[in-house]
Protein backbone atom coordinates (compact mmCIF):
# COMPACT_ATOMS: atom_id res chain seq x y z
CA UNK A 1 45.56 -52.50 -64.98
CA UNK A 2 42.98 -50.64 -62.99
CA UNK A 3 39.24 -50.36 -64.17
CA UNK A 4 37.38 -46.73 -64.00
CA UNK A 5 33.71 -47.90 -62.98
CA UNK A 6 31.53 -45.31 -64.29
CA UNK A 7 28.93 -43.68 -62.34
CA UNK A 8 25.93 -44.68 -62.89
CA UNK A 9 23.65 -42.33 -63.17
CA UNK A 10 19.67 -42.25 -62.28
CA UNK A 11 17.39 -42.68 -65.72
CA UNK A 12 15.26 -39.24 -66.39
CA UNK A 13 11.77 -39.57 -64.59
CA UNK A 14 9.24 -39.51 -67.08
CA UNK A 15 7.28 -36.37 -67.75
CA UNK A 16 3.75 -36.56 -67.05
CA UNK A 17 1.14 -37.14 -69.04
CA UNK A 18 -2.60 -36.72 -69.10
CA UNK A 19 -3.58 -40.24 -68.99
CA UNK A 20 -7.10 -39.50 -68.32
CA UNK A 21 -6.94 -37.24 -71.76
CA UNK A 22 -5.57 -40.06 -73.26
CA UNK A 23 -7.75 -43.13 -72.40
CA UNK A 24 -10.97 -40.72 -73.78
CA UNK A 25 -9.14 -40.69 -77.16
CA UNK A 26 -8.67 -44.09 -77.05
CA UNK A 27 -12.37 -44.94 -76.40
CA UNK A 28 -13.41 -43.28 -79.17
CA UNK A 29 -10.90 -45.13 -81.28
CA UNK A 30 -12.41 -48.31 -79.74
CA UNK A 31 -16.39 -47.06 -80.50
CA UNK A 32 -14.89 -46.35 -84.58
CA UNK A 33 -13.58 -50.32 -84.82
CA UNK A 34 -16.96 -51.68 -85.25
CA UNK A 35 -17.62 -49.63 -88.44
CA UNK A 36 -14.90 -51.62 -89.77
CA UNK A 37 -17.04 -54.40 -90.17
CA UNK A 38 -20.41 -53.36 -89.82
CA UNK A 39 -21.65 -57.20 -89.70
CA UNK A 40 -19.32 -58.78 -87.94
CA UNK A 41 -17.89 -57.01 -85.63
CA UNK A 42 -17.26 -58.19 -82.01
CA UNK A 43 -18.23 -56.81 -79.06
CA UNK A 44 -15.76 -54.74 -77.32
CA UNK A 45 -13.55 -56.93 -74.68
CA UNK A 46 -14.57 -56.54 -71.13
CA UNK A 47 -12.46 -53.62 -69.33
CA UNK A 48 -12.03 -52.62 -65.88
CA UNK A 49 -12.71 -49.30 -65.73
CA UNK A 50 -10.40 -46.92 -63.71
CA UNK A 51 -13.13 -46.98 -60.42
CA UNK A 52 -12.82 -50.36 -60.38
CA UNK A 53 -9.39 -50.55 -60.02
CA UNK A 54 -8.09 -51.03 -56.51
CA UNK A 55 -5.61 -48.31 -55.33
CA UNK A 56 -4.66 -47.66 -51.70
CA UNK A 57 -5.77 -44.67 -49.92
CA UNK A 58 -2.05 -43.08 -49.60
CA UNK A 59 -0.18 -43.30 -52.86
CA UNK A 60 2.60 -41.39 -54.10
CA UNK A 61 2.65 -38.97 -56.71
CA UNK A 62 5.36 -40.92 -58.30
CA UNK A 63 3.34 -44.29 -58.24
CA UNK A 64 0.27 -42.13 -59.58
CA UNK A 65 2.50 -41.05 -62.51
CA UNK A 66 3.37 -44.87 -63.05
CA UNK A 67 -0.52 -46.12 -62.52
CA UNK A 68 -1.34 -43.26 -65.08
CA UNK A 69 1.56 -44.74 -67.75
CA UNK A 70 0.17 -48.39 -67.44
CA UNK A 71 -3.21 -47.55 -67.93
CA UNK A 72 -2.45 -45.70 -70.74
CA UNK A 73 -0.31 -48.98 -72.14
CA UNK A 74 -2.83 -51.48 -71.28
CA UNK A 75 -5.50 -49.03 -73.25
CA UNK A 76 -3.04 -48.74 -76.38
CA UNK A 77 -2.34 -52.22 -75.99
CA UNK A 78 -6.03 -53.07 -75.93
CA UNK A 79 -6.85 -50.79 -79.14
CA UNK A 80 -4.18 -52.47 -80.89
CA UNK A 81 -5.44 -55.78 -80.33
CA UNK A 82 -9.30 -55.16 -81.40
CA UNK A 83 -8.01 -53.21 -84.65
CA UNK A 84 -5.82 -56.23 -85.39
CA UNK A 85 -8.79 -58.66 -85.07
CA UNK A 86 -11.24 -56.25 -86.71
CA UNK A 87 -8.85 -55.82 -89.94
CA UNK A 88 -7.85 -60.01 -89.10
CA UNK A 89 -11.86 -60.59 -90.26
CA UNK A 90 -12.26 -57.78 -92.87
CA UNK A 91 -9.17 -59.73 -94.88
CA UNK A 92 -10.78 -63.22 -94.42
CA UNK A 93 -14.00 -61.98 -95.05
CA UNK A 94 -12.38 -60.03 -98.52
CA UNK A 95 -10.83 -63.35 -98.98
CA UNK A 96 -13.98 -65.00 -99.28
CA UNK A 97 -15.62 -63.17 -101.57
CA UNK A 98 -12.92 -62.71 -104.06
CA UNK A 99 -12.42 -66.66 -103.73
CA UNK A 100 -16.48 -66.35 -104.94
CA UNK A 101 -15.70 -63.91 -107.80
CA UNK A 102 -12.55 -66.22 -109.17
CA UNK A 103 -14.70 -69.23 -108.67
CA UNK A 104 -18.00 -67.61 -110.96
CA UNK A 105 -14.89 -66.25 -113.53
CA UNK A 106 -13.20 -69.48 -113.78
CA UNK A 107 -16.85 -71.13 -114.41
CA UNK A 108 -18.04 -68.92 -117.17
CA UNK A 109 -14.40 -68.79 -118.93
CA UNK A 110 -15.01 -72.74 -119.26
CA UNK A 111 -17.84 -72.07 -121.39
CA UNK A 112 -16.22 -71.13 -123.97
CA UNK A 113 -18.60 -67.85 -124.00
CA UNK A 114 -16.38 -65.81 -122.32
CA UNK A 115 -12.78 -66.42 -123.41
CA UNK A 116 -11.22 -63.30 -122.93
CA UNK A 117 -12.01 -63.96 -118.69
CA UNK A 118 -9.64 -66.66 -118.96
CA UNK A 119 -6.46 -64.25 -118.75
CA UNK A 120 -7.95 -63.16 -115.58
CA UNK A 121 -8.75 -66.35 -114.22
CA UNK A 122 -5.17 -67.09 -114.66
CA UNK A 123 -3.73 -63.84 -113.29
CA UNK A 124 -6.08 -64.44 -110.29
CA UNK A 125 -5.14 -67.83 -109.61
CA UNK A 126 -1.03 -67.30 -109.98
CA UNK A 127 -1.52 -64.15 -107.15
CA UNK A 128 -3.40 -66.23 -104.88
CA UNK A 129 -0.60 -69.02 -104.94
CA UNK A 130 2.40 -66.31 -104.68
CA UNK A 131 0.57 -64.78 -102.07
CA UNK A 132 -0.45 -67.57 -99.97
CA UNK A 133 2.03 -70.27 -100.75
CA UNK A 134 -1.13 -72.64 -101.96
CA UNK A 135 -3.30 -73.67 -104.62
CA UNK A 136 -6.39 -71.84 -104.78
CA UNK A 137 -8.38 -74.01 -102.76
CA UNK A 138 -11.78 -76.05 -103.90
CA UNK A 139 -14.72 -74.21 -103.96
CA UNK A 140 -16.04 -76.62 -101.09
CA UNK A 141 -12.79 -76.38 -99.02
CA UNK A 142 -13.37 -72.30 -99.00
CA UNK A 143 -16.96 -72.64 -98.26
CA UNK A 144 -15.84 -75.19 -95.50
CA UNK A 145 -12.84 -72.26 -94.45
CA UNK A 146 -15.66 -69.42 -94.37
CA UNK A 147 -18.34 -71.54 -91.90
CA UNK A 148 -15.73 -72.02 -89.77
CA UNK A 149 -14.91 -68.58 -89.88
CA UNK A 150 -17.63 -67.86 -88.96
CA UNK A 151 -18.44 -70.20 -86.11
CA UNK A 152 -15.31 -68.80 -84.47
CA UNK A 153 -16.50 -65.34 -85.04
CA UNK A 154 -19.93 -66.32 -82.92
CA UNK A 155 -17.98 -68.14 -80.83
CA UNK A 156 -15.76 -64.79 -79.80
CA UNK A 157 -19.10 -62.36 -79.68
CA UNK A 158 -20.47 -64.85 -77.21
CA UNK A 159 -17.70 -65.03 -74.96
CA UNK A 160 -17.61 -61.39 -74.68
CA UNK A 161 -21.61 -60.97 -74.62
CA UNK A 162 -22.26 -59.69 -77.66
């Protein structure tokens, strides 16, 4: 039986793209993620910036084309990652306080001034433990949860000089 090798043929170059045009947008999306969390946002990570990157005197057009595509993915990539730790500490930090909220509910519905909260309380308690796959944890365990939090959130603004 004989085999027909297929030609293989050369991928499509990529069109070009204004890199520069892009990278702008994307600083601006990096100077909007601190409004996220007003308090505790971290600092923007270090970048190089494009004059600090080394490039040799005499490149091609083609490996200009590439340099301009990985900048552009190391900028996306970037974004992503600050959005994703910005949103990371808006949920912990919304965590927090509604652990707060339950824990001033659950104390007033014990009363027995404020029955009808106890619905609530219950509600609240059965989401948390579908949600997280725990009991809702002691008020001193979340209080111990949030410092740490917190220390790890100084922690990161320091190592980026904020």
């Amino acid at each position: 039986m004989q085999r027909r090798m297929k030609k293989r043929t050369k991928p499509k170059p990529l069109p070009p793209i204004d890199a520069e045009g892009i990278l702008q947008v994307l600083a601006k999306v990096r100077e909007l993620i601190p409004h996220l969390n007003k308090d505790e946002a971290l600092p923007p990570r270090k970048s190089v910036g494009s004059d600090e990157r080394m490039a040799p005197a005499f490149i091609s057009a083609d490996a200009v084309e590439e340099f301009g595509y990985q900048a552009v993915i190391e900028g996306l990539e970037s974004v992503a990652q600050e959005i994703s730790e910005a949103l990371e500490q808006k949920h912990a930090k919304l965590v927090e306080d509604s652990l707060r909220v339950y824990y001033k509910m659950e104390e007033l519905s014990l009363t027995g001034e404020h029955d009808e909260l106890i619905p609530q309380v219950k509600d609240l308690r059965e989401t948390y433990e579908r949600t997280y796959g725990e009991p809702i944890p002691t008020p001193e365990e979340a209080e111990r949860r949030a410092r740490k939090r917190t220390r790890e959130l100084e922690r990161k603004k320091a190592e980026r000089g904020g």
